[in-house]
Protein backbone atom coordinates (compact mmCIF):
# COMPACT_ATOMS: atom_id res chain seq x y z
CA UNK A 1 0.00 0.00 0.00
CA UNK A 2 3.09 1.97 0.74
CA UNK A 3 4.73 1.76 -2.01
CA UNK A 4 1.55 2.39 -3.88
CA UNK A 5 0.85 5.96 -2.75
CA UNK A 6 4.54 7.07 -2.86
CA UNK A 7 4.35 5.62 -6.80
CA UNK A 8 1.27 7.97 -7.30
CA UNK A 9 2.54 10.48 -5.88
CA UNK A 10 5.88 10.60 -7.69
CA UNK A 11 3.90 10.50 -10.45
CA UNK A 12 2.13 13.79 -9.81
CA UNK A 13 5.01 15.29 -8.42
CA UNK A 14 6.50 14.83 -11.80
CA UNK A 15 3.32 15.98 -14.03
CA UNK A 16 3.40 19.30 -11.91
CA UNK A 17 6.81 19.42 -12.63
CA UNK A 18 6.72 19.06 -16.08
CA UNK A 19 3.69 21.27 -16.42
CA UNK A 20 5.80 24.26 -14.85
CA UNK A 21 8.55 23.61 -16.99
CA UNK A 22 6.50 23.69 -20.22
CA UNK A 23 4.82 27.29 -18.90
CA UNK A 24 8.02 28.72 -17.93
CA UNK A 25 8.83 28.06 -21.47
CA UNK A 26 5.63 29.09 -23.01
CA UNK A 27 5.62 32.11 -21.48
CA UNK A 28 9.95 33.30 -22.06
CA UNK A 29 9.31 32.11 -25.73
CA UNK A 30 5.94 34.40 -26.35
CA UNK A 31 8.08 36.90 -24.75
CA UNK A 32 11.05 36.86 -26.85
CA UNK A 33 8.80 36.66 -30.14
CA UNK A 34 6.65 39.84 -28.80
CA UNK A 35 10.13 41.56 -28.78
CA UNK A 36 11.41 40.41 -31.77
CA UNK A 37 8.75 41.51 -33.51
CA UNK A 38 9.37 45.38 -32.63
CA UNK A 39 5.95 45.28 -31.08
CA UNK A 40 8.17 46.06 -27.59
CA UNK A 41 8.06 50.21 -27.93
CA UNK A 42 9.51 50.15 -24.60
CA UNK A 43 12.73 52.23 -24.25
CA UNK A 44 13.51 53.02 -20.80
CA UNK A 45 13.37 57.15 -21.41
CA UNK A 46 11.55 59.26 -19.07
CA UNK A 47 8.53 60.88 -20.74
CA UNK A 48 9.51 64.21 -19.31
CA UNK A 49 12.78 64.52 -18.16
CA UNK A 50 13.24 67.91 -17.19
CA UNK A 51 10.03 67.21 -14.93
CA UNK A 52 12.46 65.30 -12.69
CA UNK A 53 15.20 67.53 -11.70
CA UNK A 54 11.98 70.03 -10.05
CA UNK A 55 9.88 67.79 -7.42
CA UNK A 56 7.10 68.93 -6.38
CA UNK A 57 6.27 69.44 -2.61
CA UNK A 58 4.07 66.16 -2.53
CA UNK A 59 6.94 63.99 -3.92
CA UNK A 60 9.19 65.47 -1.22
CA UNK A 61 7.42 64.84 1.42
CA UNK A 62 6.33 61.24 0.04
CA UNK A 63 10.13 60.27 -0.28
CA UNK A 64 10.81 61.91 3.37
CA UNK A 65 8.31 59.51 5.03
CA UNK A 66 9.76 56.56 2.61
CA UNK A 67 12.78 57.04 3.99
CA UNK A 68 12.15 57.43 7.51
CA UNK A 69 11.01 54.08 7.12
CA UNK A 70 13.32 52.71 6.15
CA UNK A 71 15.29 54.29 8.82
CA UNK A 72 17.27 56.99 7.38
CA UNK A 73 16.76 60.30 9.16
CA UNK A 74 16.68 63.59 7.34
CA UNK A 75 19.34 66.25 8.72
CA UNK A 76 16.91 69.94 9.10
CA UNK A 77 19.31 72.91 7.55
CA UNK A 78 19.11 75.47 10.57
């Protein structure tokens, strides 16, 4: 009976495994064929860039909090 179960379930260990496998592969072959296409207009560039070297006062106080979090404190100018 032992030997049974561990059989079966070998056996579905391995059809899971295989199954992953395949959709891992599915999914980095669709990908490279979407980008070899030139469908992928992606290119990394900011929209705006000059828009980033003036934050506003939200985004300021946004990355303040973020990095009190994370446990970085912010020196005041006197």
């Amino acid at each position: 009976m032992v030997a049974a179960t561990e059989l079966i379930l070998t056996l579905v260990m391995g059809a899971i495994s295989i199954f992953l496998i395949r959709t891992i592969l599915v999914v980095r072959n669709r990908r490279f064929r979407f980008a070899s296409e030139g469908e992928d207009d992606y290119s990394g560039d900011a929209k705006d860039p000059a828009a980033l070297s003036n934050p506003d006062s939200d985004a300021l106080e946004d990355m303040d909090s973020l990095l009190e979090r994370a446990g970085f404190s912010v020196l005041e100018d006197e």
